[in-house]
Protein backbone atom coordinates (compact mmCIF):
# COMPACT_ATOMS: atom_id res chain seq x y z
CA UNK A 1 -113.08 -17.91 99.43
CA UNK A 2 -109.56 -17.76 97.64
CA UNK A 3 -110.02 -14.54 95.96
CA UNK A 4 -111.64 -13.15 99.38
CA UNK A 5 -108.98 -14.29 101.19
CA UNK A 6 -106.24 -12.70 98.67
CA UNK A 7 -108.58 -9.25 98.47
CA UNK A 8 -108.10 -8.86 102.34
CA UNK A 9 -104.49 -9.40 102.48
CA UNK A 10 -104.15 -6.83 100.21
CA UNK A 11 -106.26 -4.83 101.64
CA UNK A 12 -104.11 -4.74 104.78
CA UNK A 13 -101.00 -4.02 102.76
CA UNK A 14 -102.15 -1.04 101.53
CA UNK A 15 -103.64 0.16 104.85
CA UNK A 16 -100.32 -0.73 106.02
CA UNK A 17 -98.44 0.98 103.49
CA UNK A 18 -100.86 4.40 103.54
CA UNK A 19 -100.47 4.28 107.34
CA UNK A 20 -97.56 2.69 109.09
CA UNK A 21 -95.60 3.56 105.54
CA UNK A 22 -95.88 7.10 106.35
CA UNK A 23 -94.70 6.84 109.53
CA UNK A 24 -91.31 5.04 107.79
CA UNK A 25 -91.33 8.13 105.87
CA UNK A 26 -91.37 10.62 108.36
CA UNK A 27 -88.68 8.89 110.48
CA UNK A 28 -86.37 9.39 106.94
CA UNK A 29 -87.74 13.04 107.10
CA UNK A 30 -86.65 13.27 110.68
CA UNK A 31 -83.63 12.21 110.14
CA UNK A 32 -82.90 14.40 107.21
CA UNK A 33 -84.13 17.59 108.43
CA UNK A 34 -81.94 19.87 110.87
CA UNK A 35 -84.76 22.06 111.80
CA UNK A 36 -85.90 21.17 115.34
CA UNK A 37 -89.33 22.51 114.31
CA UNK A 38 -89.98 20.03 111.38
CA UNK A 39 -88.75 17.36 113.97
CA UNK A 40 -91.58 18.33 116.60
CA UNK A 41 -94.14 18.14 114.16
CA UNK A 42 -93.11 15.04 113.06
CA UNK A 43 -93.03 13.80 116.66
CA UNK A 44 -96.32 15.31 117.13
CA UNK A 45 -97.68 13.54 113.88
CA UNK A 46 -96.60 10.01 114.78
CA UNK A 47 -97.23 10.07 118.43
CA UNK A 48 -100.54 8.69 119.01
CA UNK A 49 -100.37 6.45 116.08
CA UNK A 50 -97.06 5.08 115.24
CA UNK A 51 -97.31 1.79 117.11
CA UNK A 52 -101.25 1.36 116.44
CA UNK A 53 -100.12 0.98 112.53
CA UNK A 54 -98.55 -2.46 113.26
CA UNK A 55 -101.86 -3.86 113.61
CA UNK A 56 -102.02 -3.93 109.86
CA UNK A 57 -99.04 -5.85 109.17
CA UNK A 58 -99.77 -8.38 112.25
CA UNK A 59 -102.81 -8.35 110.40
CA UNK A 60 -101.73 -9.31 106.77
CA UNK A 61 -99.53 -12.06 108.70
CA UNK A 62 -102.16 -13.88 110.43
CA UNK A 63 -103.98 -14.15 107.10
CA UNK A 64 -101.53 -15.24 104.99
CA UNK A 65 -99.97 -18.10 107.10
CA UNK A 66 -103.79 -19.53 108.24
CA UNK A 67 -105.01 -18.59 104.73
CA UNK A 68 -102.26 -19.90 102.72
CA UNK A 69 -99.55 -21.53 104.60
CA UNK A 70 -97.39 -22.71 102.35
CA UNK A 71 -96.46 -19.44 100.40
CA UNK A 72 -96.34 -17.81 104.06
CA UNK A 73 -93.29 -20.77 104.34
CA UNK A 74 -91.68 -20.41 101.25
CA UNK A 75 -91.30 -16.29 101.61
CA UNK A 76 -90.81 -16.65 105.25
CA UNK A 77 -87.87 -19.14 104.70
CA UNK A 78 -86.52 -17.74 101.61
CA UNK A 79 -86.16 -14.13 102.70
CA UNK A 80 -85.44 -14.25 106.17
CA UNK A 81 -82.66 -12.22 106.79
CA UNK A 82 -84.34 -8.87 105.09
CA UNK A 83 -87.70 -9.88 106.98
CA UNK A 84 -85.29 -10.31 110.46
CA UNK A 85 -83.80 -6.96 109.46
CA UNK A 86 -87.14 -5.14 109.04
CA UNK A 87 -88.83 -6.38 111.75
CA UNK A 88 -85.55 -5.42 113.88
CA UNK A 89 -85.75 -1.70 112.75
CA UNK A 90 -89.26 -1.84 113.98
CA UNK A 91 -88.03 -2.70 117.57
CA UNK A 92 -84.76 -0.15 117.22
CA UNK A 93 -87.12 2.83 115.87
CA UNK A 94 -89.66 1.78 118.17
CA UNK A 95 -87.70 1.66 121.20
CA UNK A 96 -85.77 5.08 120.61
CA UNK A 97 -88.35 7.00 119.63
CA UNK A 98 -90.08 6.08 123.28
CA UNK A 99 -86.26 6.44 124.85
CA UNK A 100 -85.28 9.21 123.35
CA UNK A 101 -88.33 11.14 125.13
CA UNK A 102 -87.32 9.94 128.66
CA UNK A 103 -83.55 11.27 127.73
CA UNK A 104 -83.00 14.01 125.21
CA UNK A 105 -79.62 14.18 125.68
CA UNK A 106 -78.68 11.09 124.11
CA UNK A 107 -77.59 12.24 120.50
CA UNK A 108 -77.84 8.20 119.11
CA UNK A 109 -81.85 7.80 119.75
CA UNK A 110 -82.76 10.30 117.22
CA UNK A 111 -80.16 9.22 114.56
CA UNK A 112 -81.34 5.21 115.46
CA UNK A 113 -84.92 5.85 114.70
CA UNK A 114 -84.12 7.58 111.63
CA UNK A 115 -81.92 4.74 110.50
CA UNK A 116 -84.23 2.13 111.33
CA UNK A 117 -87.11 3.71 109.32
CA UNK A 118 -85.00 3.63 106.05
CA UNK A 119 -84.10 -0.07 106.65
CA UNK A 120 -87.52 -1.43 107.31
CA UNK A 121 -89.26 0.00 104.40
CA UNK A 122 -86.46 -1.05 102.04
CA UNK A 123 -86.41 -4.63 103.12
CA UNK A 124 -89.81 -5.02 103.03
CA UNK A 125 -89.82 -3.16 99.17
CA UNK A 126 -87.41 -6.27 98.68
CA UNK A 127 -88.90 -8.46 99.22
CA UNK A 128 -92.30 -7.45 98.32
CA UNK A 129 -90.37 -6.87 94.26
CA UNK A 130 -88.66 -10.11 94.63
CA UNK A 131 -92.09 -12.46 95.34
CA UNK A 132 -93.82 -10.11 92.92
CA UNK A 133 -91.16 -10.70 90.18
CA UNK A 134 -90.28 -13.89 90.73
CA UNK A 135 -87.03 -13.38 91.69
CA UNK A 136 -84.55 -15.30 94.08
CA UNK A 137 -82.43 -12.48 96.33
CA UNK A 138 -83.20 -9.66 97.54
CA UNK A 139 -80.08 -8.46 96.69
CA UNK A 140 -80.41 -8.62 93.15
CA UNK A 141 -81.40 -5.55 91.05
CA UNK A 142 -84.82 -6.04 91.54
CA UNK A 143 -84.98 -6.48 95.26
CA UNK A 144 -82.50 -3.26 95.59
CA UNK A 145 -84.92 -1.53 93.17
CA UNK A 146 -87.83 -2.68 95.03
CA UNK A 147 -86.03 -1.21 98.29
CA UNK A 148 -85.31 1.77 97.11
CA UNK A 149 -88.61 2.71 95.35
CA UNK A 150 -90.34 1.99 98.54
CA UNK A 151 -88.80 3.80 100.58
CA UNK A 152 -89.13 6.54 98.42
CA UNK A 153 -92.52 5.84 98.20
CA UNK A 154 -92.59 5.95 101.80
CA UNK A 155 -91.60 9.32 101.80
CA UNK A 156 -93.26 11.39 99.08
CA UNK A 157 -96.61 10.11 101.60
CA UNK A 158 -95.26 10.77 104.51
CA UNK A 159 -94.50 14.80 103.57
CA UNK A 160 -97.93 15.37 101.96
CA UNK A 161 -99.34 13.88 105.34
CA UNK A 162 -97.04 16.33 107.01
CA UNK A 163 -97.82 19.38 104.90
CA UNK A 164 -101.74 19.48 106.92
CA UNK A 165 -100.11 18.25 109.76
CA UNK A 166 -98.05 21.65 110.27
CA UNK A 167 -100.54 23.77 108.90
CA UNK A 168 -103.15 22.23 112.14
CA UNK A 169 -100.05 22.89 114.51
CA UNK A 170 -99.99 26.69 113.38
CA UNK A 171 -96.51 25.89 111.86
CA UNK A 172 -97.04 27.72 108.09
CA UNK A 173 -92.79 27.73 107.67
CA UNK A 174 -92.87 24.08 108.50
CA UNK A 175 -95.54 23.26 106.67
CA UNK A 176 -93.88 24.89 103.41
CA UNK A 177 -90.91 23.08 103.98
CA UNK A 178 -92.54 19.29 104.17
CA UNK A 179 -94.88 21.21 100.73
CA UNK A 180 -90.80 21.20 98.94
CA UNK A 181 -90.06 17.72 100.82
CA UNK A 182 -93.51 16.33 98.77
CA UNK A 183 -92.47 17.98 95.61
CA UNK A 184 -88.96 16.55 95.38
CA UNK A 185 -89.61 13.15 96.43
CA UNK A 186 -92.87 12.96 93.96
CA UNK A 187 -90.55 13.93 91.54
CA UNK A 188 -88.11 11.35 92.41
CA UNK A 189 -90.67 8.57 92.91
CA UNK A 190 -92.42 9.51 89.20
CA UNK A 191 -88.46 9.08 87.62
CA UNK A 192 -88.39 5.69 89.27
CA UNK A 193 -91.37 4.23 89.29
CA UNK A 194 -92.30 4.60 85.50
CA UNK A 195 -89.24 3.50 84.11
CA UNK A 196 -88.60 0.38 86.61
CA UNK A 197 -92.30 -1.02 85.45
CA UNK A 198 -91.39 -0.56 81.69
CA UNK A 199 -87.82 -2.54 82.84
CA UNK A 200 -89.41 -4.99 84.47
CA UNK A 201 -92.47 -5.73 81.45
CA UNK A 202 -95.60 -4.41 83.69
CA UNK A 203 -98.59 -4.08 81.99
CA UNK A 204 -101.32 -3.13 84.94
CA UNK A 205 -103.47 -0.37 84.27
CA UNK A 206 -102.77 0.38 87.48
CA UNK A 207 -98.84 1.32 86.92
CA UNK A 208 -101.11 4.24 84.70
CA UNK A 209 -103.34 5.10 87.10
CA UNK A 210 -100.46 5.61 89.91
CA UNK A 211 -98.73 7.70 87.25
CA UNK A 212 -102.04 10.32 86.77
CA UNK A 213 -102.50 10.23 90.39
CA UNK A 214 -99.04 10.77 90.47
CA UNK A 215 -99.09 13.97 88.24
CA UNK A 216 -102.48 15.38 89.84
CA UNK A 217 -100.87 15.05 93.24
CA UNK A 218 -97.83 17.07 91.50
CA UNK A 219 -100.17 20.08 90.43
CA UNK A 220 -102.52 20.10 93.48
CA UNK A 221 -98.62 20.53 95.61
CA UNK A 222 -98.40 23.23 93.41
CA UNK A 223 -101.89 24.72 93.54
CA UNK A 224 -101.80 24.16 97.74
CA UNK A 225 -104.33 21.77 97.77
CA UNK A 226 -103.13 20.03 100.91
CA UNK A 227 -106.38 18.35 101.84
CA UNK A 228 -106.71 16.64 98.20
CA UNK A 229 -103.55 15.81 97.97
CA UNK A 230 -103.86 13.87 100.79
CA UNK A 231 -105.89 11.84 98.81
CA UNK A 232 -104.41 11.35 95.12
CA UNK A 233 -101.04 11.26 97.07
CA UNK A 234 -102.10 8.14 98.73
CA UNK A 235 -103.86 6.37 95.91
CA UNK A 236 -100.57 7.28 93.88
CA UNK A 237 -98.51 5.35 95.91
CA UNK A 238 -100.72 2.83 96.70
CA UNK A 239 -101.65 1.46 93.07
CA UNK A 240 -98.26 0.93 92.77
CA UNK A 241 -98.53 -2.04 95.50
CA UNK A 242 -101.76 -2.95 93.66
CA UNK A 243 -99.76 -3.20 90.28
CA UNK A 244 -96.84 -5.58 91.93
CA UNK A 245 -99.51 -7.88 93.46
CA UNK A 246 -101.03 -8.46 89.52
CA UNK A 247 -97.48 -9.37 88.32
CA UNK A 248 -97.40 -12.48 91.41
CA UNK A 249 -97.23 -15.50 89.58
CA UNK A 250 -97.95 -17.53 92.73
CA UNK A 251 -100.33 -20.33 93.06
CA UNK A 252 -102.52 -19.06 95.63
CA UNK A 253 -105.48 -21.68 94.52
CA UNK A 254 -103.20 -24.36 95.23
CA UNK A 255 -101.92 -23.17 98.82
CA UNK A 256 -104.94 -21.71 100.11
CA UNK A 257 -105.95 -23.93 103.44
CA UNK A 258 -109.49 -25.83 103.39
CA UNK A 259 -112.60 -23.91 102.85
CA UNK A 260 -113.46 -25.03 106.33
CA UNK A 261 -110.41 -23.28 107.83
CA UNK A 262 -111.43 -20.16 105.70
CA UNK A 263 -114.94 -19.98 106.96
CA UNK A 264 -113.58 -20.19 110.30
CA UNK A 265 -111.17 -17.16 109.89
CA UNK A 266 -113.50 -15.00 107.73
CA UNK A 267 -115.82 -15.09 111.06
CA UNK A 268 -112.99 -14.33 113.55
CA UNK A 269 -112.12 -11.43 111.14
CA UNK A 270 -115.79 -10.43 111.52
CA UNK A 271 -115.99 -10.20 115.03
CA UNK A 272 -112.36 -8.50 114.99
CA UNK A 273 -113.55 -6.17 113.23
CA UNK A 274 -116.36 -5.06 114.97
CA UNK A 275 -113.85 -3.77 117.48
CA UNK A 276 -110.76 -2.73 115.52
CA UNK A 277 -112.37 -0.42 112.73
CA UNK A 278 -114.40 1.42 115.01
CA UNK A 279 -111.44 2.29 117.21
CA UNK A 280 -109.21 2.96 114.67
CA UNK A 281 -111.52 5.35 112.91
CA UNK A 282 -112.05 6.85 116.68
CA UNK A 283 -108.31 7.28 117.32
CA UNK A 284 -108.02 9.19 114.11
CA UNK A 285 -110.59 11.67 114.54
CA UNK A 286 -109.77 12.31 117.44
CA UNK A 287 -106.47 12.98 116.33
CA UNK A 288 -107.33 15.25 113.79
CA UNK A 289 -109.48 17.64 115.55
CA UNK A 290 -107.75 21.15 115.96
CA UNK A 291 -106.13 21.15 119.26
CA UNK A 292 -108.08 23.17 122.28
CA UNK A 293 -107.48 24.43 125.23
CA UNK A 294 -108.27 22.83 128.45
């Protein structure tokens, strides 16, 4: 029940990290760009989904303080100013991407939401490097390396997402600018990740298997492949997460709760799930269908 218990939280990390990472990374992307055609599509991209990613981190959160309460105490109370920080840009990126519909004119909404994506993702990469490390601050080198490399990781996904994204919209000039966005941020995620694992001593075949999905997802950018990249772009960035979870040296046999409060939240998630999964998997393909006219 341990190691089930475990598989699912990480399972929700990485759904969190494909998904409501992405979204992170186009927020940086919105920020960056000055083009107010990049910015629509990115608007357009997130709009039915940005808020419906959260479920995946409520998610992991539930789990890990019923499932294993004291390590949700320890990290909770350790790192709580990052994890107040993230869950504040959530609100502030939240909030002014809904405002800054209802008033354009307000120059501060866009610049906000862009902010606030860059800070969640890196405090959250803290942290995350810290517990898996072993550390004691997130502002140490790890934790700031941890930050940074998510956040980066955040946006290499969030461009290849993008790339298909424009090309569905009819947008061929955007979508060739998010294609150069992908390739310079894969590039800069491949110089970071590799030699931060061989700094900090990991030895998880999956560091390897990030860094050919890494270089496949390199080549198909180059080769157009926008629909397969899509896919080795995601499991590139997240084997990485995998990786970090394998260094944990935490004592999850120890802290998980009773097997009788495990059987009791394996058959909530059941039921849950019976209504999530299907309406996630409905919101998205609807999503993705070419648009029509009325």
């Amino acid at each position: 029940m341990t190691t089930a218990a475990t598989a699912l939280i990480l399972a929700g990390l990485s759904a969190y990290l494909l998904f409501g990472g992405a979204d992170f990374g186009a927020g940086l992307w919105h920020l960056v760009s000055r083009r107010r055609a990049d910015k629509d599509v990115i608007e357009h991209a997130m709009g039915p989904l940005w808020e419906a990613n959260h479920v995946w981190l409520i998610f992991v959160m539930v789990m890990t303080w019923t499932a294993f309460p004291p390590v949700f105490a320890d990290v909770m109370s350790e790192h709580w100013v990052p994890l107040s920080l993230a869950a504040l840009g959530i609100v502030a990126r939240g909030s002014t991407f809904v405002f800054s519909k209802a008033d354009p004119d307000q120059r501060w909404y866009p610049w906000l939401f862009g902010a606030s994506s860059v800070l969640t993702p890196y405090c959250l990469g803290s942290v995350a490097a810290v517990v898996a490390t072993g550390g004691s601050s997130w502002l140490s080198p790890t934790g700031l390396y941890g930050g940074v490399l998510t956040t980066a990781l955040c946006a290499y996904l969030a461009a290849v997402y993008l790339i298909w994204d424009a090309r569905r919209l009819g947008d061929n000039d955007a979508s060739l600018r998010f294609r150069g966005f992908a390739l310079l941020s894969g590039a800069a995620v491949g110089l970071l990740a590799l030699p931060g694992a061989a700094a900090l001593g990991v030895r998880s075949p999956m560091i390897w298997l990030s860094a050919l999905a890494g270089t496949v997802s390199l080549v198909l950018l180059v080769r157009r492949a926008y629909l397969s990249v899509r896919v080795t772009g995601g499991l590139a960035v997240v084997t990485v997460l995998w990786g970090a979870a394998q260094m944990s040296g935490l004592d999850l046999d120890g802290a998980a709760a009773q097997d009788a409060v495990l059987r009791i939240v394996f058959i909530a998630l059941g039921v849950g799930a019976l209504i999530l999964v299907p309406s996630m998997t409905w919101l998205y393909v609807l999503f993705q269908r070419q648009p029509r006219a009325h």
